[in-house]
Each structure stands twice: as structure tokens, then as C-alpha cells.
ModelCIF file with pLDDT and N, C-alpha, C, O atoms, coordinates in Angstrom:
data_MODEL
#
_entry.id   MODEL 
#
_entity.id                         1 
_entity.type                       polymer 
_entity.pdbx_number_of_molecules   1 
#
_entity_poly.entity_id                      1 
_entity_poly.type                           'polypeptide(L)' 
_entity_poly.nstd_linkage                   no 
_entity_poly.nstd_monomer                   no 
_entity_poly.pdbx_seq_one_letter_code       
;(UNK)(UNK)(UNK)(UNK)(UNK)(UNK)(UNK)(UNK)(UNK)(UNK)(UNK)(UNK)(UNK)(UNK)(UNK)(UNK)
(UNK)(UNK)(UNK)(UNK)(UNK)(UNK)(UNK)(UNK)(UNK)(UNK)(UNK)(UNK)(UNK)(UNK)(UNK)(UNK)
(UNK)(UNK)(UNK)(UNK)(UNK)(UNK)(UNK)(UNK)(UNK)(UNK)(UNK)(UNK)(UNK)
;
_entity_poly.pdbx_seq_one_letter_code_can   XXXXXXXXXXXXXXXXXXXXXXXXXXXXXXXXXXXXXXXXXXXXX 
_entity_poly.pdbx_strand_id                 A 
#
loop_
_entity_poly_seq.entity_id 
_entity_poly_seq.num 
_entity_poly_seq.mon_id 
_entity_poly_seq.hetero 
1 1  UNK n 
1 2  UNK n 
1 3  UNK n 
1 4  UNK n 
1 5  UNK n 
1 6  UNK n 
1 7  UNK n 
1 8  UNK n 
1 9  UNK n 
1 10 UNK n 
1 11 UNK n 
1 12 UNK n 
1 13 UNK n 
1 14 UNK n 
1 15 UNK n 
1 16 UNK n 
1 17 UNK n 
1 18 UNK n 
1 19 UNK n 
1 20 UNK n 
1 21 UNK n 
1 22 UNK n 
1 23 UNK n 
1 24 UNK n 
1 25 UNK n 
1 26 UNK n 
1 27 UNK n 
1 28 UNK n 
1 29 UNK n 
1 30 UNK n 
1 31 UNK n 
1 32 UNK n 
1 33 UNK n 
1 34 UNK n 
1 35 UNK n 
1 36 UNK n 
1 37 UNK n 
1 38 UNK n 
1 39 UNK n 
1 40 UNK n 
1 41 UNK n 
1 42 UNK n 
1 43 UNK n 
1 44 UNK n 
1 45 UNK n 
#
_struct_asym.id          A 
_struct_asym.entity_id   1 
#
loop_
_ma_qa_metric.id 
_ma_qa_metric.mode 
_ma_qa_metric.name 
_ma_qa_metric.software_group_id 
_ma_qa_metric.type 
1 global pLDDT . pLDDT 
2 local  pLDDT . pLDDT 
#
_ma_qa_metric_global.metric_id      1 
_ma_qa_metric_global.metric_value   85.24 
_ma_qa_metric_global.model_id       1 
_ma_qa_metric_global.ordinal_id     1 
#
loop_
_ma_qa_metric_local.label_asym_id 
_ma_qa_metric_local.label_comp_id 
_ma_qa_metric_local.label_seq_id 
_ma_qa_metric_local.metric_id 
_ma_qa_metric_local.metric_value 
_ma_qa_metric_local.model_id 
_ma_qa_metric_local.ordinal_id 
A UNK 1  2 87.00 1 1  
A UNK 2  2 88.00 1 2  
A UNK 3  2 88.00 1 3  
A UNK 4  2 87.00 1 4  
A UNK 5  2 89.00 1 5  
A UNK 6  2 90.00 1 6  
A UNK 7  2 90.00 1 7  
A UNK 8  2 86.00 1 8  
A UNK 9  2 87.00 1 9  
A UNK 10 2 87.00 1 10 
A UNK 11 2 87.00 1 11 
A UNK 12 2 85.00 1 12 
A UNK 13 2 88.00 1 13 
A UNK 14 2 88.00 1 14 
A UNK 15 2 87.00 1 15 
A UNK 16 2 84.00 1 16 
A UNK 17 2 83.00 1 17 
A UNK 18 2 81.00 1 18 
A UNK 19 2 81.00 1 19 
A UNK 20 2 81.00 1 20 
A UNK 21 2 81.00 1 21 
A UNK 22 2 78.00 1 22 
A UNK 23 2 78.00 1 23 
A UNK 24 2 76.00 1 24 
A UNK 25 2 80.00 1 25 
A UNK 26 2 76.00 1 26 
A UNK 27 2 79.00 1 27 
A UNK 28 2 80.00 1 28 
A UNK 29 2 81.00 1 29 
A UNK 30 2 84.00 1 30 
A UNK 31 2 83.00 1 31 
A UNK 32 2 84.00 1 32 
A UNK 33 2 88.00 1 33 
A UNK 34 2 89.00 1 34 
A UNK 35 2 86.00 1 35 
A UNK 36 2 87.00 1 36 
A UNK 37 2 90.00 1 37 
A UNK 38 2 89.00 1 38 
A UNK 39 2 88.00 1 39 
A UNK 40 2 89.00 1 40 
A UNK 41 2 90.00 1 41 
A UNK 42 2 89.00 1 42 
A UNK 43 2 89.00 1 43 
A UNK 44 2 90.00 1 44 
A UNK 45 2 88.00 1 45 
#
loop_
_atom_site.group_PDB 
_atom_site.id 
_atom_site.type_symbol 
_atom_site.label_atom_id 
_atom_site.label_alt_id 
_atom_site.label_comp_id 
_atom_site.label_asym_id 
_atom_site.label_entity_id 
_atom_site.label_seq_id 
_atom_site.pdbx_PDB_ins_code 
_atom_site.Cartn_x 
_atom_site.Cartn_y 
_atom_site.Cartn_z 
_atom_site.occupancy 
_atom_site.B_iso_or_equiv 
_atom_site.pdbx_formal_charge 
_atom_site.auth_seq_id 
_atom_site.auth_comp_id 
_atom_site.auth_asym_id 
_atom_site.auth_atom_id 
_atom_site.pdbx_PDB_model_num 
ATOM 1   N N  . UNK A 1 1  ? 132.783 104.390 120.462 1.00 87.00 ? 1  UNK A N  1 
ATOM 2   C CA . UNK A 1 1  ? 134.013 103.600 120.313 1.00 87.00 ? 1  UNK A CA 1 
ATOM 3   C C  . UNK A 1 1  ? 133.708 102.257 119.682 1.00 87.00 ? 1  UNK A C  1 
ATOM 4   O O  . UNK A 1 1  ? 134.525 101.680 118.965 1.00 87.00 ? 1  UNK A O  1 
ATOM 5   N N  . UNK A 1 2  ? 132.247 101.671 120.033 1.00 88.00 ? 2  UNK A N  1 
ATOM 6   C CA . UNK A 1 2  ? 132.168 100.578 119.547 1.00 88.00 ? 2  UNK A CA 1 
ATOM 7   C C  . UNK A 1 2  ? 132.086 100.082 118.069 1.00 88.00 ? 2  UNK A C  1 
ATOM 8   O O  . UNK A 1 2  ? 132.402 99.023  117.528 1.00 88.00 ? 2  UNK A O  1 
ATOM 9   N N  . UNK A 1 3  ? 131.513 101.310 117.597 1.00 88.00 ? 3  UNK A N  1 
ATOM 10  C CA . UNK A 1 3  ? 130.673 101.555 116.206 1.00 88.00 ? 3  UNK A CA 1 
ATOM 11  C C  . UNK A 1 3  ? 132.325 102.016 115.210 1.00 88.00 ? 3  UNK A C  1 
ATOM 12  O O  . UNK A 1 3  ? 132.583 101.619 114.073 1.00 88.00 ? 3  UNK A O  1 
ATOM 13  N N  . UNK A 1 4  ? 133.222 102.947 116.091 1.00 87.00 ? 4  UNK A N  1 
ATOM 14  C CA . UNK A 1 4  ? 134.131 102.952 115.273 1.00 87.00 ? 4  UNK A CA 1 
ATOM 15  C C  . UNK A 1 4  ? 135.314 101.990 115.055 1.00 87.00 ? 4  UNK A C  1 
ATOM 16  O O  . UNK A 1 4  ? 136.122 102.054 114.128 1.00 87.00 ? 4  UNK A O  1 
ATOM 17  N N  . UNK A 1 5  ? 135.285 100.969 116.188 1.00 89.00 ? 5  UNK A N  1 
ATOM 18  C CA . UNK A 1 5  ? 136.080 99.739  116.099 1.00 89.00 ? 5  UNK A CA 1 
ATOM 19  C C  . UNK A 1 5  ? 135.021 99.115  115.097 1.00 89.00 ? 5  UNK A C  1 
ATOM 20  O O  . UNK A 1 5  ? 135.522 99.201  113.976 1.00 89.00 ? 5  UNK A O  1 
ATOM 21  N N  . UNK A 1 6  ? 133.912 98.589  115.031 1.00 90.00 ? 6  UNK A N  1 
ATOM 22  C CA . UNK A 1 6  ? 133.399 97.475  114.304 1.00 90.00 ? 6  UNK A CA 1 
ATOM 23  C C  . UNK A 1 6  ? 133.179 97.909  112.884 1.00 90.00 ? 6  UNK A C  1 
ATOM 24  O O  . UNK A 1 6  ? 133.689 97.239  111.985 1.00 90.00 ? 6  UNK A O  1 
ATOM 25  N N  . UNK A 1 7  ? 132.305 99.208  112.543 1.00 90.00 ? 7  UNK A N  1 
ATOM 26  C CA . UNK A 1 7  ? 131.990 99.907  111.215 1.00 90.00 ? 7  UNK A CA 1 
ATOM 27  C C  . UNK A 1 7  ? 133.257 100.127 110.751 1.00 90.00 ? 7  UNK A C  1 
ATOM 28  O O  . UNK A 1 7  ? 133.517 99.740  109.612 1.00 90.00 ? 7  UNK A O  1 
ATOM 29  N N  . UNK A 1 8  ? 134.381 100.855 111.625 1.00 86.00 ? 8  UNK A N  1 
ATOM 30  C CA . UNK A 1 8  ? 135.374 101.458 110.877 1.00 86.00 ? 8  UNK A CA 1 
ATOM 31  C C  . UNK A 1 8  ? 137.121 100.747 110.802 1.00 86.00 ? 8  UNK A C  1 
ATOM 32  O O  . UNK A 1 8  ? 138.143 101.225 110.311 1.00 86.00 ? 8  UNK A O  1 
ATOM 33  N N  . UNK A 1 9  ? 136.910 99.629  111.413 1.00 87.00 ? 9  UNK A N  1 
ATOM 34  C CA . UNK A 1 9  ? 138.463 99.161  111.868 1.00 87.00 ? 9  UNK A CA 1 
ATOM 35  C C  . UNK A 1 9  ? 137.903 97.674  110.816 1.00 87.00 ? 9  UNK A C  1 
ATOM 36  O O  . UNK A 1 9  ? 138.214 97.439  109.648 1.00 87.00 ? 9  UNK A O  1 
ATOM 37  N N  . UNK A 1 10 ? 137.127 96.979  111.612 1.00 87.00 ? 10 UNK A N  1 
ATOM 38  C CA . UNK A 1 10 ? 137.131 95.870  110.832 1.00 87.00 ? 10 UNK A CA 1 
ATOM 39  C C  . UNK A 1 10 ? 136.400 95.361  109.812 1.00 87.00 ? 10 UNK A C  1 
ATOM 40  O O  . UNK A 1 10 ? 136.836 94.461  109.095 1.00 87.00 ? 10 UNK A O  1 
ATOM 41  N N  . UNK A 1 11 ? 135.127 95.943  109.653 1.00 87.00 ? 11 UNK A N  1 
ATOM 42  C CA . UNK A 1 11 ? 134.780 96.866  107.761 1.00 87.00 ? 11 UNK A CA 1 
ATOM 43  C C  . UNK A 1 11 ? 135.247 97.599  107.678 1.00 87.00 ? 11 UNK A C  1 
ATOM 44  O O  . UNK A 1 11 ? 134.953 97.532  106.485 1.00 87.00 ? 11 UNK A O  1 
ATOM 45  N N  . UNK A 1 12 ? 135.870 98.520  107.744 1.00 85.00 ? 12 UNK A N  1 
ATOM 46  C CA . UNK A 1 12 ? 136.232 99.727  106.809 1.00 85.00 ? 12 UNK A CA 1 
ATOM 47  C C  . UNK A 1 12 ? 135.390 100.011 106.375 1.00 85.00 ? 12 UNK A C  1 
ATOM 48  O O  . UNK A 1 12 ? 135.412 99.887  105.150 1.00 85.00 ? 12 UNK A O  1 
ATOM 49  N N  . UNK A 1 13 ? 134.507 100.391 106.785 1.00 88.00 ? 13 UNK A N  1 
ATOM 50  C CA . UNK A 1 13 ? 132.980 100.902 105.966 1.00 88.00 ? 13 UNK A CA 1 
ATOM 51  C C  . UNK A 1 13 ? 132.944 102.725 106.098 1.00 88.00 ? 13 UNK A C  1 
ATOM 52  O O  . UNK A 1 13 ? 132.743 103.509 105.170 1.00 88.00 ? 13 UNK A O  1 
ATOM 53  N N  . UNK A 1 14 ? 133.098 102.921 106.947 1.00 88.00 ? 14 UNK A N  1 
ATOM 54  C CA . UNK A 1 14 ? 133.239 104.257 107.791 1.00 88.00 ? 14 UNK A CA 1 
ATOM 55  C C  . UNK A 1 14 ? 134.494 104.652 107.905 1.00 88.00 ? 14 UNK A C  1 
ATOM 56  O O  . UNK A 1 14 ? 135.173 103.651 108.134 1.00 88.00 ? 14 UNK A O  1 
ATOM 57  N N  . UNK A 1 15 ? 135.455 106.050 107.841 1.00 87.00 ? 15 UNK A N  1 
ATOM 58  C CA . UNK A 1 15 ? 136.118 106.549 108.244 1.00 87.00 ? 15 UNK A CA 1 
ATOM 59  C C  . UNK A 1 15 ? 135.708 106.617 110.201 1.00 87.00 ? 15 UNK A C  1 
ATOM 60  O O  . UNK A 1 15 ? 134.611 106.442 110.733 1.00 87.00 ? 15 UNK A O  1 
ATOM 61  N N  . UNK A 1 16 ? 136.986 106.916 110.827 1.00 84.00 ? 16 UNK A N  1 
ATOM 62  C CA . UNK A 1 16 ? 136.717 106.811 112.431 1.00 84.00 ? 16 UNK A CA 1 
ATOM 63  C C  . UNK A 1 16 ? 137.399 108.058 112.977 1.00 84.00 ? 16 UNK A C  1 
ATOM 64  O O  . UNK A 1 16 ? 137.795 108.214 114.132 1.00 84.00 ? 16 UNK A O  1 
ATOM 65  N N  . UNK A 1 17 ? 137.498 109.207 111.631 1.00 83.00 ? 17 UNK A N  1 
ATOM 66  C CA . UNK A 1 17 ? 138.107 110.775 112.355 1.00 83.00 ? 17 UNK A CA 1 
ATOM 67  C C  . UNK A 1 17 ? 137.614 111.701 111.451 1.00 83.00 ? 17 UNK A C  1 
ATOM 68  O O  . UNK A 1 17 ? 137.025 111.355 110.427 1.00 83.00 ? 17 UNK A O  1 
ATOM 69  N N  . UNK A 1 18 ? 137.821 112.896 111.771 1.00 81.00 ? 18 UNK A N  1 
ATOM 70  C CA . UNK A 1 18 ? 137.996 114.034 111.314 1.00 81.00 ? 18 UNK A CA 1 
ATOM 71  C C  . UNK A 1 18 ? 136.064 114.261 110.552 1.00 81.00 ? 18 UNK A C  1 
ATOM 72  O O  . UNK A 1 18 ? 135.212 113.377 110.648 1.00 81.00 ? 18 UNK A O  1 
ATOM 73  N N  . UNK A 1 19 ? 135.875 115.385 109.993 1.00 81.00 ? 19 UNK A N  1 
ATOM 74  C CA . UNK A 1 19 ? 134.609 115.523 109.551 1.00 81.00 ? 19 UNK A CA 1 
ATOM 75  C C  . UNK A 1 19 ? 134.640 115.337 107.873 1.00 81.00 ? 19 UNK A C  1 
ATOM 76  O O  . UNK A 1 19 ? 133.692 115.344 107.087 1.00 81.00 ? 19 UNK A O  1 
ATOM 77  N N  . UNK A 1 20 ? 136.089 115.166 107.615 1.00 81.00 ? 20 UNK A N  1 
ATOM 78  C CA . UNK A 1 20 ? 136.026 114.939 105.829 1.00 81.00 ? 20 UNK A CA 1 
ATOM 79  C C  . UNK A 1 20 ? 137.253 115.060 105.839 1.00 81.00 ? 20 UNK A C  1 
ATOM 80  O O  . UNK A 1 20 ? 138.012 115.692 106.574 1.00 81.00 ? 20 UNK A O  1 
ATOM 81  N N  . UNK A 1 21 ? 137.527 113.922 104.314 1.00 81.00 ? 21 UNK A N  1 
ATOM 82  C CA . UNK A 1 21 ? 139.365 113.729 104.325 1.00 81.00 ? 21 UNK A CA 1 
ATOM 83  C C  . UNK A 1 21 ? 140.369 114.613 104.183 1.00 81.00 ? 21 UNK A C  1 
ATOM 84  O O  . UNK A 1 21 ? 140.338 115.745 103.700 1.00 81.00 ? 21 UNK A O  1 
ATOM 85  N N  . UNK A 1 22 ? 141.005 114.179 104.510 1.00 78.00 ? 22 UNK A N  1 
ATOM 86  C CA . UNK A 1 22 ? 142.630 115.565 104.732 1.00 78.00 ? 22 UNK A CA 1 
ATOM 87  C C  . UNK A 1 22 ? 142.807 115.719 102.835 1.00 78.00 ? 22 UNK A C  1 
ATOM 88  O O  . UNK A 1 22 ? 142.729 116.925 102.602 1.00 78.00 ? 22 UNK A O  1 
ATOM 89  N N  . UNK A 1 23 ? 142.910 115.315 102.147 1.00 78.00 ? 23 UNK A N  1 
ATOM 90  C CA . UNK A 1 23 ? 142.513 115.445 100.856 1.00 78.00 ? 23 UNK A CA 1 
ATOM 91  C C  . UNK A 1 23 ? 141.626 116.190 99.577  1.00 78.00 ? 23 UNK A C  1 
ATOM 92  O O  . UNK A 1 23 ? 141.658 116.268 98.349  1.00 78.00 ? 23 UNK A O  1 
ATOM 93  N N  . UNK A 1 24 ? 140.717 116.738 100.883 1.00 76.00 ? 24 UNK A N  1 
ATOM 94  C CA . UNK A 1 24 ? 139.971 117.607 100.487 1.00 76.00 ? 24 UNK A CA 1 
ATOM 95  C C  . UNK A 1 24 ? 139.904 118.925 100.836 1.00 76.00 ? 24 UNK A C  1 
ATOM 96  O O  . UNK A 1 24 ? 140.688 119.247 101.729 1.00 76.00 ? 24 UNK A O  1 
ATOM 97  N N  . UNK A 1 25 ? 139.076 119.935 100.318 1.00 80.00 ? 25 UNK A N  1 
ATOM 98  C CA . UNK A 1 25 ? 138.766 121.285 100.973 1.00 80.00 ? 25 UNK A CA 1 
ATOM 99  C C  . UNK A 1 25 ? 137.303 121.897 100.883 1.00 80.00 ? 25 UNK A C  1 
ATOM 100 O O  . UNK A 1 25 ? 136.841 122.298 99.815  1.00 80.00 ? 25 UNK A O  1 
ATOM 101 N N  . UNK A 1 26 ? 136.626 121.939 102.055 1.00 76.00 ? 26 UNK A N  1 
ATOM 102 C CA . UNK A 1 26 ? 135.433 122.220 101.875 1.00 76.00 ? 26 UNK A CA 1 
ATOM 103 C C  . UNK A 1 26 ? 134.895 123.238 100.679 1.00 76.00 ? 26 UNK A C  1 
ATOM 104 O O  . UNK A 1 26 ? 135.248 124.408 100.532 1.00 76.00 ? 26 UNK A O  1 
ATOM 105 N N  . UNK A 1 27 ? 134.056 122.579 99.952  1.00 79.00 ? 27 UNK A N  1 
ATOM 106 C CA . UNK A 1 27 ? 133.468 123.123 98.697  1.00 79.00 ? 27 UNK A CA 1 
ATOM 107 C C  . UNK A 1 27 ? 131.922 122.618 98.889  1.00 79.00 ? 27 UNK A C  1 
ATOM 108 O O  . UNK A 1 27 ? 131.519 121.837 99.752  1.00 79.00 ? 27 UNK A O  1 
ATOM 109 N N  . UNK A 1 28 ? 131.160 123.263 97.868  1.00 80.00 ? 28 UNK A N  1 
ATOM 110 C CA . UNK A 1 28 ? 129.563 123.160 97.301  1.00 80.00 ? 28 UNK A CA 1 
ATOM 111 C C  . UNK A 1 28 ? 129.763 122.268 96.474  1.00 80.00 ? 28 UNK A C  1 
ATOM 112 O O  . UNK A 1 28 ? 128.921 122.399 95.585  1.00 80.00 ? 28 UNK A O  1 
ATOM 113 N N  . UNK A 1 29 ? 130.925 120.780 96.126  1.00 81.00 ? 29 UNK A N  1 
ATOM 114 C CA . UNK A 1 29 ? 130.988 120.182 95.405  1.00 81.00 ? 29 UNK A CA 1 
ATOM 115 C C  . UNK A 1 29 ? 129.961 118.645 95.839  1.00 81.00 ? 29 UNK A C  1 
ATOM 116 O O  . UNK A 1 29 ? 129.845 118.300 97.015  1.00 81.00 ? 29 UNK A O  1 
ATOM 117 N N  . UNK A 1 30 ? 129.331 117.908 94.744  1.00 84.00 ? 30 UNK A N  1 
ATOM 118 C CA . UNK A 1 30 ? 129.301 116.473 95.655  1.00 84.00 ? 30 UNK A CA 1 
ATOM 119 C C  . UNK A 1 30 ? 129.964 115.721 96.273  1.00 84.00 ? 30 UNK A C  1 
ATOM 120 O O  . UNK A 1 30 ? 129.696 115.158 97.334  1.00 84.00 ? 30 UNK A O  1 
ATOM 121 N N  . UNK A 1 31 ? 131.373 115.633 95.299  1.00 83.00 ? 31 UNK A N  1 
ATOM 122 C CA . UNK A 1 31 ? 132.308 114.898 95.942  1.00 83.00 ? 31 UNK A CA 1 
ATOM 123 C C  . UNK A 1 31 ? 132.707 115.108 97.712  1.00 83.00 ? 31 UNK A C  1 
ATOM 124 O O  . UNK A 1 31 ? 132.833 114.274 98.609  1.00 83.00 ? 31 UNK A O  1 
ATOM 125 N N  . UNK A 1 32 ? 132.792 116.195 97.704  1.00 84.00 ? 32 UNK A N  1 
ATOM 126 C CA . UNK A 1 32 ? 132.758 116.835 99.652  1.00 84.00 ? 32 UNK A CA 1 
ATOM 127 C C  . UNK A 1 32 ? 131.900 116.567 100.276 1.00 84.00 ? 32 UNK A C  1 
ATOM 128 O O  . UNK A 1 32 ? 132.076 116.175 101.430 1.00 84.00 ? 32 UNK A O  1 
ATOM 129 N N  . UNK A 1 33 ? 130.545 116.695 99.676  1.00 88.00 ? 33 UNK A N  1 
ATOM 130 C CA . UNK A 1 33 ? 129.341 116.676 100.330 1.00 88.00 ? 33 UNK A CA 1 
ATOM 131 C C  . UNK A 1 33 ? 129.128 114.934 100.616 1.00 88.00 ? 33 UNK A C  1 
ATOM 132 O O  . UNK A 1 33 ? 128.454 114.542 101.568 1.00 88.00 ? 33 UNK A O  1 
ATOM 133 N N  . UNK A 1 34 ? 129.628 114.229 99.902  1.00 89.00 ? 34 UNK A N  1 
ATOM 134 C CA . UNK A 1 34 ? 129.065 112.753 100.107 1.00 89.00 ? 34 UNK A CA 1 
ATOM 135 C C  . UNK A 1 34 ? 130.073 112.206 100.586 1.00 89.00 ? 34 UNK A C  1 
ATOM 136 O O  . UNK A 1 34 ? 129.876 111.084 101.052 1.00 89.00 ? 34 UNK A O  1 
ATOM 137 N N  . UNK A 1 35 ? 131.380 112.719 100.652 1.00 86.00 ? 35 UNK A N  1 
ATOM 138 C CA . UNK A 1 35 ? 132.622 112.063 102.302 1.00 86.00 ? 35 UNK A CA 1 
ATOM 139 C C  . UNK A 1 35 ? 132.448 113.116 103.161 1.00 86.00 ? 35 UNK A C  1 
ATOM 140 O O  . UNK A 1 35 ? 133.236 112.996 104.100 1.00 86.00 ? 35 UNK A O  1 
ATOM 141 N N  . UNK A 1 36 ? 131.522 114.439 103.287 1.00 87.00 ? 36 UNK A N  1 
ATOM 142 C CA . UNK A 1 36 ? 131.135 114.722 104.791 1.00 87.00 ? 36 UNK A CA 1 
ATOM 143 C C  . UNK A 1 36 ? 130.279 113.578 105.446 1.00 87.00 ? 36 UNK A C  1 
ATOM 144 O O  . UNK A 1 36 ? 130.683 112.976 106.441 1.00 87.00 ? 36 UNK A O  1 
ATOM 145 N N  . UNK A 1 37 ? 128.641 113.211 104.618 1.00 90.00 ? 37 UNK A N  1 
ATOM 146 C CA . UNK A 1 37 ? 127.883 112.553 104.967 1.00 90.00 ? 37 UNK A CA 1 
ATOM 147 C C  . UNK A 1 37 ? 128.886 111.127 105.485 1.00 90.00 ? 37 UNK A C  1 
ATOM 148 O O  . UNK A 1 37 ? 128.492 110.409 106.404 1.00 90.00 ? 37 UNK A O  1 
ATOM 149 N N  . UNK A 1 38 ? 129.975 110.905 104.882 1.00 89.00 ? 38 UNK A N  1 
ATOM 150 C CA . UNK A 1 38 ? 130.663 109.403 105.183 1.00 89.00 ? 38 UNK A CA 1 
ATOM 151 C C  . UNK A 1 38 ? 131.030 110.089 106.340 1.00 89.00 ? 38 UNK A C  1 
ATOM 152 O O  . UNK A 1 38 ? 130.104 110.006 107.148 1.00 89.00 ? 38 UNK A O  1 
ATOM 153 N N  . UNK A 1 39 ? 132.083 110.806 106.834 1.00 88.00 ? 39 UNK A N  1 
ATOM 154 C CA . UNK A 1 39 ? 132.420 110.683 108.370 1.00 88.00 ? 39 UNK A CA 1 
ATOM 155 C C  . UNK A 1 39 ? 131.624 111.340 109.104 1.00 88.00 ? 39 UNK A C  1 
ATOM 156 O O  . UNK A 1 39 ? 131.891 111.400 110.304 1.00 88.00 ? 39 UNK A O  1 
ATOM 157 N N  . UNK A 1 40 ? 130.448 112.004 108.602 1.00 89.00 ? 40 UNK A N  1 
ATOM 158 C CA . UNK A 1 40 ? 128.838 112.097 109.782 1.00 89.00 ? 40 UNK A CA 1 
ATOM 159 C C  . UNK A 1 40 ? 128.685 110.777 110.106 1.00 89.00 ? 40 UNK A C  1 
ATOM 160 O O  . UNK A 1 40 ? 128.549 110.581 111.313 1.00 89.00 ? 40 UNK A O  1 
ATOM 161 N N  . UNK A 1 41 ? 128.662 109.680 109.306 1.00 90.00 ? 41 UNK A N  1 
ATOM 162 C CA . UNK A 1 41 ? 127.352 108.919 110.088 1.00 90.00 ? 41 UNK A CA 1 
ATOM 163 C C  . UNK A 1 41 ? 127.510 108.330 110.734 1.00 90.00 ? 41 UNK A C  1 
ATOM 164 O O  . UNK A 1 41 ? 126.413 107.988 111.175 1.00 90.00 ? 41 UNK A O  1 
ATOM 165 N N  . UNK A 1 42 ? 128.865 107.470 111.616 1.00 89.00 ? 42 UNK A N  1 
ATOM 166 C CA . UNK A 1 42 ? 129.187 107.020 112.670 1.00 89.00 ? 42 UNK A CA 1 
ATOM 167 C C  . UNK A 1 42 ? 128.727 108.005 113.807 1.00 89.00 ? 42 UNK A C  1 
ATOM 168 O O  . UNK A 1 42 ? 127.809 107.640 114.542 1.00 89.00 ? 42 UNK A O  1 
ATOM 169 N N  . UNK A 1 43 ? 129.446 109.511 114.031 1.00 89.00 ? 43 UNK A N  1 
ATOM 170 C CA . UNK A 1 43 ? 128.898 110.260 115.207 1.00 89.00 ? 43 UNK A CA 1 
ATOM 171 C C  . UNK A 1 43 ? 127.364 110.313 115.295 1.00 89.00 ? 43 UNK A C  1 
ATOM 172 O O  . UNK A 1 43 ? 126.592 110.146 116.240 1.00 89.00 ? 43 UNK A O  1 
ATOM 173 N N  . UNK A 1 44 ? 127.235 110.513 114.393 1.00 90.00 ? 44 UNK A N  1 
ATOM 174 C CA . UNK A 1 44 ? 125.429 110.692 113.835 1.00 90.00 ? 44 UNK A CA 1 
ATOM 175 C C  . UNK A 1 44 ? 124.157 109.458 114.816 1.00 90.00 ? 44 UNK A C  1 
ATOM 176 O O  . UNK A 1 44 ? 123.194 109.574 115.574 1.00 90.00 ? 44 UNK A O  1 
ATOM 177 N N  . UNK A 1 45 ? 125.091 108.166 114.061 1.00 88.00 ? 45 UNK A N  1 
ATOM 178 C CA . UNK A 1 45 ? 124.707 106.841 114.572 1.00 88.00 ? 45 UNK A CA 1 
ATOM 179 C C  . UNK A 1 45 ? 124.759 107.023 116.137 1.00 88.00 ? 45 UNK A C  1 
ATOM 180 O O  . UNK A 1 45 ? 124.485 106.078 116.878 1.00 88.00 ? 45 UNK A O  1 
#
């Protein structure tokens, strides 16, 4: 909770849901692959 209030509320650095944006659809693309790694790395952390 802390990491997603500070990383993700007041940087905005991090997304604080889901495993990849509602915008997308899982593919073998980079673009997917490098906003999965974005909303991994808070849980990750």
C-alpha cells in the first residue's frame, strides 16, 4: 500500500492495478511486454 500510494499516486511512476492496461491485449509484442514489466514492479518490489 505504501509503495502504491508513494510510486504510484504521487509520482505516477507506476501504475497501482491490474497486470497491464485495459488498452491492451496480451500479445508477444514489446509494447505489452514493457507495461507488463510496468505494473510487475510495484508487486514485485
Amino acid at each position: 500500500i505504501l509503495l502504491a500510494w508513494f510510486f504510484g499516486i504521487v509520482l505516477g511512476w507506476f501504475p497501482i492495478a491490474g497486470a497491464y492496461s485495459f488498452s491492451l491485449r496480451p500479445t508477444w509484442s514489446w509494447a505489452f511486454l514493457l507495461d507488463l514489466l510496468h505494473h510487475w514492479f510495484l508487486p514485485f518490489a
